[in-house]
Each structure stands twice: as C-alpha cells, then as structure tokens.
N, C-alpha and C. Protein backbone atom coordinates (compact mmCIF):
# COMPACT_ATOMS: atom_id res chain seq x y z
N UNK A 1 -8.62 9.86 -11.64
CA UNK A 1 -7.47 10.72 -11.51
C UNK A 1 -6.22 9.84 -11.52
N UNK A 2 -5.29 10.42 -12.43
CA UNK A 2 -4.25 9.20 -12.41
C UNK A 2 -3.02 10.20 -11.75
N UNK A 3 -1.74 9.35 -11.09
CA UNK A 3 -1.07 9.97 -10.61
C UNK A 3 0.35 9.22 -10.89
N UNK A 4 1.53 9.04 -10.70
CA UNK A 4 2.91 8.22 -11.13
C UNK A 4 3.31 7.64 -9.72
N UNK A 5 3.56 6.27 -9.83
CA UNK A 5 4.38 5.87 -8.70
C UNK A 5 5.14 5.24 -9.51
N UNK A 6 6.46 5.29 -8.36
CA UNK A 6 7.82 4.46 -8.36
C UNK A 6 8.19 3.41 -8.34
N UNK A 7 8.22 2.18 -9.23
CA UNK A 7 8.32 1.00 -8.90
C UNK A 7 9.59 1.20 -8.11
N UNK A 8 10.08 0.58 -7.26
CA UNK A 8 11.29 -0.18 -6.96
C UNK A 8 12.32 -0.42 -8.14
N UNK A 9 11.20 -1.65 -8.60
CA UNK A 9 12.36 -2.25 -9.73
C UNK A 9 11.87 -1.53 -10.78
N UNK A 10 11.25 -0.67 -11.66
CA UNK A 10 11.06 -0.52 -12.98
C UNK A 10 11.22 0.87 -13.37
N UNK A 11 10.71 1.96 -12.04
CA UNK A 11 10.57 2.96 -12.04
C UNK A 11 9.58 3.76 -12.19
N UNK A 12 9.15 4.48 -12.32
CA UNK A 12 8.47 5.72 -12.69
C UNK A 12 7.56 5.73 -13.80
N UNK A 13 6.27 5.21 -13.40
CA UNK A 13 5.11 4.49 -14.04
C UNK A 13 3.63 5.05 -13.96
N UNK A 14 2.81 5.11 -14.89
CA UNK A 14 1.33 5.42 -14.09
C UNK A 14 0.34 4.87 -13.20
N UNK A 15 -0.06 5.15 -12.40
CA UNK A 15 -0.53 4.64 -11.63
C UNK A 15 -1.59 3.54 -11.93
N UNK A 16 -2.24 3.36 -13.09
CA UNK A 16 -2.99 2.14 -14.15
C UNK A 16 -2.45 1.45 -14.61
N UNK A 17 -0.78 1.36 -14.01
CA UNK A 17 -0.16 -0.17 -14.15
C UNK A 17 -0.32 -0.70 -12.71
N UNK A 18 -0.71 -0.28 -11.76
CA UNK A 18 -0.88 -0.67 -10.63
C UNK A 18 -1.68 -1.37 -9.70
N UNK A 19 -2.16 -2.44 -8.61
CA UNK A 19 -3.02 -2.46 -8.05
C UNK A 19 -2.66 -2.01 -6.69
N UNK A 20 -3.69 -1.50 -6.28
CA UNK A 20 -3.98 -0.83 -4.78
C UNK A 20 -4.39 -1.99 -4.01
N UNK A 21 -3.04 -1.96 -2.84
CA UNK A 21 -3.57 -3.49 -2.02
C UNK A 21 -3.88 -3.25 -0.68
N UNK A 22 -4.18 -2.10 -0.07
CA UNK A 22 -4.29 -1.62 1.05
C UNK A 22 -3.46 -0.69 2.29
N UNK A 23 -3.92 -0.67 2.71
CA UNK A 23 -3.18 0.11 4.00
C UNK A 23 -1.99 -0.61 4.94
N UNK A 24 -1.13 -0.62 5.10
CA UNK A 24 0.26 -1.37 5.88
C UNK A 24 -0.61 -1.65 7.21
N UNK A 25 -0.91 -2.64 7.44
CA UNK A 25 -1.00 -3.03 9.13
C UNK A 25 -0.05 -3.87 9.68
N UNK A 26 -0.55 -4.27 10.81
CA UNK A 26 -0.16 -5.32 11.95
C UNK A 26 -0.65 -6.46 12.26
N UNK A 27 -0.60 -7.41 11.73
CA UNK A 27 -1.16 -8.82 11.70
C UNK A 27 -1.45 -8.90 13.17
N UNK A 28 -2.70 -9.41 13.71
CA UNK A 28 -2.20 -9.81 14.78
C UNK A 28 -1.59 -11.21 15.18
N UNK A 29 -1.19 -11.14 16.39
CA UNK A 29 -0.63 -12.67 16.56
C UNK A 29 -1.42 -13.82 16.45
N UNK A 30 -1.26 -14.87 16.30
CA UNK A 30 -2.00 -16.71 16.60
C UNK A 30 -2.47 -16.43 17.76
N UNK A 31 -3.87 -16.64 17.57
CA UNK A 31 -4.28 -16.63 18.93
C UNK A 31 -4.95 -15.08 19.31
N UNK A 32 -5.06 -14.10 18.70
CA UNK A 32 -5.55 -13.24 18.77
C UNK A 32 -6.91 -13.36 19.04
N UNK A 33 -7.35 -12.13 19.51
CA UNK A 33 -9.09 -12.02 20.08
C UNK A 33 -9.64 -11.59 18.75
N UNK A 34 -10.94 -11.26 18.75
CA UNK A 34 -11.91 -11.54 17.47
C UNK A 34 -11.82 -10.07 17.24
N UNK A 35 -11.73 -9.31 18.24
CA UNK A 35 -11.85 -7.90 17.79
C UNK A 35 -10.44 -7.33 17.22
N UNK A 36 -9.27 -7.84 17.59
CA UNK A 36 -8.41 -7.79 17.18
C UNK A 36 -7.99 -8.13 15.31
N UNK A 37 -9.09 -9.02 14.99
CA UNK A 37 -9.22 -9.80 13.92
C UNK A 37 -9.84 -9.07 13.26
N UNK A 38 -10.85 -8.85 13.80
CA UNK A 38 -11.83 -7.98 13.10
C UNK A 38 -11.45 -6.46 12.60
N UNK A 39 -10.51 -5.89 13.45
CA UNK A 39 -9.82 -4.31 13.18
C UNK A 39 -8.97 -4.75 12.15
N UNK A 40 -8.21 -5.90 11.93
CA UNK A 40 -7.20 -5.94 10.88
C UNK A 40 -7.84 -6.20 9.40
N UNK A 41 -8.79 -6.98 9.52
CA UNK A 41 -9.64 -7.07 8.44
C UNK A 41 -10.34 -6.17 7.81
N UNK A 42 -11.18 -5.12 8.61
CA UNK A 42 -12.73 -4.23 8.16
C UNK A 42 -12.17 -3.03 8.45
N UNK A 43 -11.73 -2.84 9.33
CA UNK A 43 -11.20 -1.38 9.86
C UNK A 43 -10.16 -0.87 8.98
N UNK A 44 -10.60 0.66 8.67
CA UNK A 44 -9.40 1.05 7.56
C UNK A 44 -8.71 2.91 8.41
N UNK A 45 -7.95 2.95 8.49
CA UNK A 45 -7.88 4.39 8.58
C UNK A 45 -8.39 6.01 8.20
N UNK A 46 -8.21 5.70 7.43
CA UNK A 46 -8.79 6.25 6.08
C UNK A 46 -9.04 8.00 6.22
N UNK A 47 -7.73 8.05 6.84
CA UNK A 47 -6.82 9.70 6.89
C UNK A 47 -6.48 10.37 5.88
N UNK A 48 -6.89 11.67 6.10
CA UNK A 48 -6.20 12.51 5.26
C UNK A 48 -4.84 12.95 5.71
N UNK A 49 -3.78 12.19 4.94
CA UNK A 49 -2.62 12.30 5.58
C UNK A 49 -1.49 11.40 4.82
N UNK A 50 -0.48 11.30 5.43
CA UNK A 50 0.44 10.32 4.38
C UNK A 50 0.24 8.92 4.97
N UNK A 51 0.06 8.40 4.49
CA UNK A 51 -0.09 6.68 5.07
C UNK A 51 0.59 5.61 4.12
N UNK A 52 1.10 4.78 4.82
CA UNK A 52 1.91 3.14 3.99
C UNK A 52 1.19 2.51 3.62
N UNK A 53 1.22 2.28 2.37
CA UNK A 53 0.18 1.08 1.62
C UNK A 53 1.13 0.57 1.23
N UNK A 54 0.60 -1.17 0.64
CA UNK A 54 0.62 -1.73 -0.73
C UNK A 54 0.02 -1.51 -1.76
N UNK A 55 1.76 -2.17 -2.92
CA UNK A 55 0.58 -1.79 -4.30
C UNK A 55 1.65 -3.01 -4.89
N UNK A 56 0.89 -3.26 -5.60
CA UNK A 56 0.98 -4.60 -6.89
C UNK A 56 1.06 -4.12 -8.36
N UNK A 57 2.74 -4.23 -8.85
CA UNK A 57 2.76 -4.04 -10.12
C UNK A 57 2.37 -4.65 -11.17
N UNK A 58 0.70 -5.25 -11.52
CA UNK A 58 0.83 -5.89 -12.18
C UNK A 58 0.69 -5.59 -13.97
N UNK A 59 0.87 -4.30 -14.36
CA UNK A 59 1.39 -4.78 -15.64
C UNK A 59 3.23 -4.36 -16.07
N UNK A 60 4.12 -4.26 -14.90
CA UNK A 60 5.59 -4.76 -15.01
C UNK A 60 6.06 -5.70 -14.16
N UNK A 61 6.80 -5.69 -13.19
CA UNK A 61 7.12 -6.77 -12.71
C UNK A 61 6.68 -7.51 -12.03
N UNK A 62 5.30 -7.46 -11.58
CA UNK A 62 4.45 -8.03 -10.88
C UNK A 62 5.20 -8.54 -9.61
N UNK A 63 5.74 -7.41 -8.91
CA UNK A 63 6.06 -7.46 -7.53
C UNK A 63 5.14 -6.51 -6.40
N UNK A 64 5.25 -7.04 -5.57
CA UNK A 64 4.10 -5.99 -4.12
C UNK A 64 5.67 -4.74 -3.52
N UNK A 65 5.13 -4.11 -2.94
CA UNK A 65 6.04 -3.30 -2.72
C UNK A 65 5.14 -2.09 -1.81
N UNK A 66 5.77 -1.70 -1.08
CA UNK A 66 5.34 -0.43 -0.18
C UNK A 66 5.67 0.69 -0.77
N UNK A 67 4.45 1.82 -0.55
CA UNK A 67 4.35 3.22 -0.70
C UNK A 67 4.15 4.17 0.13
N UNK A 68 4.75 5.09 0.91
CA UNK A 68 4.09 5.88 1.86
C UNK A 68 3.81 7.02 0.50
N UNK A 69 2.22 7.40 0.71
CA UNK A 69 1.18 7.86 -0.56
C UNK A 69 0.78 9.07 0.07
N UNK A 70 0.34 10.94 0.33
CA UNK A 70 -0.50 11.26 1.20
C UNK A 70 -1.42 11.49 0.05
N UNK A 71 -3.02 10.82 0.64
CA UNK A 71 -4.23 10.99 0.30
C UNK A 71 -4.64 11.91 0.10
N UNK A 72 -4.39 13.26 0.54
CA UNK A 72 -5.01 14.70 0.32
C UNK A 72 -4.65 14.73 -1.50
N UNK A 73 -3.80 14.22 -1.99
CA UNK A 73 -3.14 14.43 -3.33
C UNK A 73 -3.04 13.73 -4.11
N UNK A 74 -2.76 12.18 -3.71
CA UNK A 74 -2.18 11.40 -4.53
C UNK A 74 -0.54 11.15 -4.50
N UNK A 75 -0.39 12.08 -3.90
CA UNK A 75 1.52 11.91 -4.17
C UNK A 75 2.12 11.15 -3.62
N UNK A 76 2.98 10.70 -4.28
CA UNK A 76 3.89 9.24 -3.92
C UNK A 76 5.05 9.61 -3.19
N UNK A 77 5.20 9.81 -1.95
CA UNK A 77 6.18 10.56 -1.27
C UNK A 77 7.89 9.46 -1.23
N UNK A 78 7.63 7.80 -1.16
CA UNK A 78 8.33 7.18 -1.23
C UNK A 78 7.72 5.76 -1.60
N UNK A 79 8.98 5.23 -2.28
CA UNK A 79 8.39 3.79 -2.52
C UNK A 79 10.11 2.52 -2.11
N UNK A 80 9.46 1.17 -1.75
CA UNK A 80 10.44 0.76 -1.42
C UNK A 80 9.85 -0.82 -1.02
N UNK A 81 10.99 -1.90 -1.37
CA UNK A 81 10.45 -3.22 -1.39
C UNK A 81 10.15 -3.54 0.25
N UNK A 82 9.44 -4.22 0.46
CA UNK A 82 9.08 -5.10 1.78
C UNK A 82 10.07 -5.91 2.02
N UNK A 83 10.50 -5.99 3.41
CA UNK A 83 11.49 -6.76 3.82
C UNK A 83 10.24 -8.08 4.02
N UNK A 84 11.47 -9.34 4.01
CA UNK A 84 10.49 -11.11 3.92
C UNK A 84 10.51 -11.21 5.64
C-alpha cells in the first residue's frame, strides 16, 4: 500500500522514495540499566494511533526527518526536520 509523505526539503513524494527508520524514542542516558537498553532497542509501541517516526529520503535528498504518521491509515499528519 503506498501512501505520500512530505519531505521537508523536496516535498510531496511517494512513499517508495522513502525508508522507514522507526518509532521516535528516548535514548537512554550513559550508564543506563539493561532493561532500560533493552526497551529502547526491541520494544516497539506499535499503536493504533498517530505516532513520531523517522524516515530517510533516500531516493531525494537523502536527509532523516520526522513524521507524526497515524497507523490506522497511513496518513502523514505532519512532517518536519529534527533539531541537532
């Protein structure tokens, strides 16, 4: 099923120029416990609902960039670069 997201920089693209890089988390800190490690790694949400991912433009500008996406649909509710 293909659907259109928003580059940032390019615009309004199909979603098979894209890679899917996951769900937005929370790193944990240096020094974190294993289970802590372990939820950021294996553990996914995986809601029916709107949730922040990454995605990787790689056949235009090959920049990462955030999407809040809801899963029930596919729809790209917003898109917008990652602050450094």
């Amino acid at each position: 099923m293909s659907f259109l997201i928003h580059c940032p920089n390019c615009g309004e693209r199909s979603a098979y120029e894209f890679r899917y890089g996951g769900e937005l988390k929370v790193r944990p800190k240096p020094g974190g416990t294993e289970e802590e490690w372990y939820r950021y790694i294996y553990a996914k949400r995986n809601e029916a609902a709107a949730q922040q991912e990454w995605w990787y433009h790689r056949l235009g500008c090959r920049q990462w960039f955030l999407a809040e996406r809801d899963t029930r649909n596919n729809q790209v509710l917003r898109t917008w670069m990652a602050e450094p």
